[in-house]
Protein backbone atom coordinates (compact mmCIF):
# COMPACT_ATOMS: atom_id res chain seq x y z
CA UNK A 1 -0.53 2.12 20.87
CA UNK A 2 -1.42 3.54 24.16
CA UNK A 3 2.11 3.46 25.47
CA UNK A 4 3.29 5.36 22.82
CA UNK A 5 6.93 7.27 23.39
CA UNK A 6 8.56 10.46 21.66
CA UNK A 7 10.83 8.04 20.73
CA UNK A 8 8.69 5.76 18.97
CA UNK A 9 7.77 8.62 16.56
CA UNK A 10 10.30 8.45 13.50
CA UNK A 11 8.62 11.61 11.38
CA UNK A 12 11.53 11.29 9.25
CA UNK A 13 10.26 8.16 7.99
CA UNK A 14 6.87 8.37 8.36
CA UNK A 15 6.78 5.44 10.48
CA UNK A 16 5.10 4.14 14.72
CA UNK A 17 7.74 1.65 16.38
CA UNK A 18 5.28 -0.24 18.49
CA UNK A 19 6.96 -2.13 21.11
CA UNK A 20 5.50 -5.11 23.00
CA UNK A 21 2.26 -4.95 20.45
CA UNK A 22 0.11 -8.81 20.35
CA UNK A 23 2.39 -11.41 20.71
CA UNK A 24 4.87 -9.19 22.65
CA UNK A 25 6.24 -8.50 18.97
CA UNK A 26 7.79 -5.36 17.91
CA UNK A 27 6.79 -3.91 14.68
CA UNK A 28 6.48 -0.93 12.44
CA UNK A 29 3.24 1.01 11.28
CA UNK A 30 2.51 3.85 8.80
CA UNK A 31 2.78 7.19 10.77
CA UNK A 32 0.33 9.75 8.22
CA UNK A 33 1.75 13.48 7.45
CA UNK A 34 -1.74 14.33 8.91
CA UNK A 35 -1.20 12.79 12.59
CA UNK A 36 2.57 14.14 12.05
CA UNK A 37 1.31 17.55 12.21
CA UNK A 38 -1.34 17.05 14.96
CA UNK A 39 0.97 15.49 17.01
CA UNK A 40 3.38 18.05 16.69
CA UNK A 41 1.21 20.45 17.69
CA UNK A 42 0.05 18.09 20.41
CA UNK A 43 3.60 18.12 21.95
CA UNK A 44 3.84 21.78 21.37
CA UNK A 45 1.13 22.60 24.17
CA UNK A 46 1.72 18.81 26.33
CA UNK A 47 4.42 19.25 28.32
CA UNK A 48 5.33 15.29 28.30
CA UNK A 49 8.05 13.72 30.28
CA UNK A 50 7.73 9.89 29.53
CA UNK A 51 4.54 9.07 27.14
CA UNK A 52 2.88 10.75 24.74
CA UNK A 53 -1.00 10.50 25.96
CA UNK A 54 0.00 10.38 29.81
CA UNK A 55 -2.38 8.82 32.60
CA UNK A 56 -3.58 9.92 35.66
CA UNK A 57 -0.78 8.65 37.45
CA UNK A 58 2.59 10.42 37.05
CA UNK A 59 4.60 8.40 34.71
CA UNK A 60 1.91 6.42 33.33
CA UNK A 61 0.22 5.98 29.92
CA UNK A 62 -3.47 6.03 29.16
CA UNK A 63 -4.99 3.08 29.74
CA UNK A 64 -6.40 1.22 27.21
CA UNK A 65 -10.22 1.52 28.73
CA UNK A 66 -9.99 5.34 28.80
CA UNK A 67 -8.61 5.33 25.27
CA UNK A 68 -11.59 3.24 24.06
CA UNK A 69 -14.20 6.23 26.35
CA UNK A 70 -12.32 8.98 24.11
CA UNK A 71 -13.06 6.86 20.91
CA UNK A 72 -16.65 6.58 21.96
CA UNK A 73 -17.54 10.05 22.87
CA UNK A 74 -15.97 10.82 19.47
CA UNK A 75 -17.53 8.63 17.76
CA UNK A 76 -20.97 9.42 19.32
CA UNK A 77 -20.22 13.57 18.33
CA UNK A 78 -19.55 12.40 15.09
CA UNK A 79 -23.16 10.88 14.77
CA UNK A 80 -21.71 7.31 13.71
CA UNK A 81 -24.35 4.58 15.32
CA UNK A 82 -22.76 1.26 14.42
CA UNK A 83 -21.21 -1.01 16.54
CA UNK A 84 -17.15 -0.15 16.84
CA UNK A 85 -14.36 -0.35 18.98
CA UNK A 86 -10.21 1.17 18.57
CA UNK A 87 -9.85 -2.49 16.89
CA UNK A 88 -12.26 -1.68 14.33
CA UNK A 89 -9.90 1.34 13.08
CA UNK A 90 -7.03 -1.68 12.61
CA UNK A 91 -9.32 -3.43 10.26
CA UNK A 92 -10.42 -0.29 8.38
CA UNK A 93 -6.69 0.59 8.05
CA UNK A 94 -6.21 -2.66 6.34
CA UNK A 95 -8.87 -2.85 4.19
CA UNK A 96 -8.25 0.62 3.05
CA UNK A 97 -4.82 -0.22 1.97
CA UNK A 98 -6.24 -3.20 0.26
CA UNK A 99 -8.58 -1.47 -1.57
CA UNK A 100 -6.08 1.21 -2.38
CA UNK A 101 -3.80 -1.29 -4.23
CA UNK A 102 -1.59 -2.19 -1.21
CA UNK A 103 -0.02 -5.85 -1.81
CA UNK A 104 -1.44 -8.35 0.76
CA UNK A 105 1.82 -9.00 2.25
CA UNK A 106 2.86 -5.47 2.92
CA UNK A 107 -0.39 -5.17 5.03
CA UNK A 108 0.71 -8.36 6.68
CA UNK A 109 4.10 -6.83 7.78
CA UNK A 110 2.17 -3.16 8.63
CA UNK A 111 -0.63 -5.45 11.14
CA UNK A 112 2.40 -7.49 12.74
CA UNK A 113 0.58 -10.92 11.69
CA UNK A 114 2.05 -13.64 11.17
CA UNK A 115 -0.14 -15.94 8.90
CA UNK A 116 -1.54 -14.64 5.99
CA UNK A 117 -4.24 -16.57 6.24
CA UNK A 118 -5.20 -13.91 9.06
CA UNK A 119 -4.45 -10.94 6.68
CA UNK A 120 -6.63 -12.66 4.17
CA UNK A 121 -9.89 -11.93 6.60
CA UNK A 122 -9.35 -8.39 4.88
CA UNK A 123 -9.65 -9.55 1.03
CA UNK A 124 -13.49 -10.29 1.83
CA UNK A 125 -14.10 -6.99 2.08
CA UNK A 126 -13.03 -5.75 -1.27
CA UNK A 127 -14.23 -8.23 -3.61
CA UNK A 128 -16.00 -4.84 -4.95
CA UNK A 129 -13.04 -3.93 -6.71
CA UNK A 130 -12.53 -6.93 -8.97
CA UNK A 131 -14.36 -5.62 -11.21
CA UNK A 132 -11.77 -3.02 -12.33
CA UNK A 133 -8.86 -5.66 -12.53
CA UNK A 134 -7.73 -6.29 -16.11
CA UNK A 135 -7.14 -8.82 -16.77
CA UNK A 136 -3.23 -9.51 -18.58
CA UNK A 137 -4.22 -10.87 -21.64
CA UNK A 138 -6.41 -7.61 -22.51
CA UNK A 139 -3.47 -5.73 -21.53
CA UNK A 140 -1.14 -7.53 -23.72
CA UNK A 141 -3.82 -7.53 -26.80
CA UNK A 142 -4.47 -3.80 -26.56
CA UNK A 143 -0.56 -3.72 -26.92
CA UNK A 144 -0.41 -5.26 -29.62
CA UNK A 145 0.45 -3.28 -32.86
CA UNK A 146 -2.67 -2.99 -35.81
CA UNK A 147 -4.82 -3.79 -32.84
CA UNK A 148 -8.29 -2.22 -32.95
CA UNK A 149 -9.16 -1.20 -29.87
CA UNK A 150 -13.25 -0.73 -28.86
C-alpha cells in the first residue's frame, strides 16, 4: 500500500488497485468515503508528482519501515498499549467485515488470498456472534400462518 499512485485511487467506485501486493498479485480493496475525503484533502495541500505518500528520495514512495514509525507514534498518541503492527489493521479489516455480515468469500477476494482456508483464520474471531444467527427452521415456523409466536 505504500506505493500507492493517483491512479490507483478509483473514488468513483470506492475502490484501491494494489499492484504487485503478496504474491506479486494485483487486486482490489474497499477505498472508505472517509479516507476519500482525507485524501482529497491530502492531495489538495501535497503537491505529488509520482506517489501519493512520497519518500525522501525524489520519485520514491515511503518505505515500508517509515510507514510502520508513523503507525507507531500514532498508535502510542492514541494511548493503545498492545502489541500491533500495519498487518494487524489487515486482520481487523477482515474480521470487521466478518462480523458485519460480509460473506467469507468476498473477504477472500478483498485480502487477495487464495485459499480459504487462510481467510478462515478470521471466523475464530467472531464465534461471538453465533449467537444471533437464526436458525431457518425458526424462520420458516414464525412464517407460518396461525403460528403463535412467544
Amino acid at each position: 500500500m505504500v506505493p500507492l499512485r493517483r491512479e490507483d485511487l478509483d473514488f468513483s467506485r470506492n475502490l484501491i488497485h494494489i499492484r504487485q501486493a503478496k504474491g506479486d498479485k494485483d487486486r482490489y480493496t474497499l477505498l472508505s468515503n472517509t479516507v476519500i475525503d482525507l485524501l482529497r484533502t491530502y492531495m489538495k495541500t501535497h503537491a505529488v508528482i509520482d506517489y501519493r505518500f512520497p519518500g525522501a528520495q525524489c520519485g520514491s514512495h515511503l518505505s515500508e519501515r517509515a510507514a510502520q514509525a508513523i503507525f507507531d507514534r500514532a498508535k502510542h498518541k492514541a494511548g493503545i498499549l498492545k502489541k500491533a503492527s500495519i498487518h494487524t489493521l489487515r486482520h481487523s479489516f477482515a474480521t470487521h467485515l466478518l462480523e458485519g455480515g460480509t460473506d467469507l468469500r468476498h473477504i477472500q477476494e478483498l485480502l487477495g488470498l487464495a485459499d480459504v482456508k487462510t481467510t478462515q483464520i478470521y471466523t475464530h474471531v467472531s464465534k461471538k456472534d453465533l449467537a444471533y444467527i437464526r436458525s431457518p427452521l425458526d424462520r420458516i415456523m414464525d412464517n407460518l400462518p396461525n403460528r403463535k409466536k412467544e
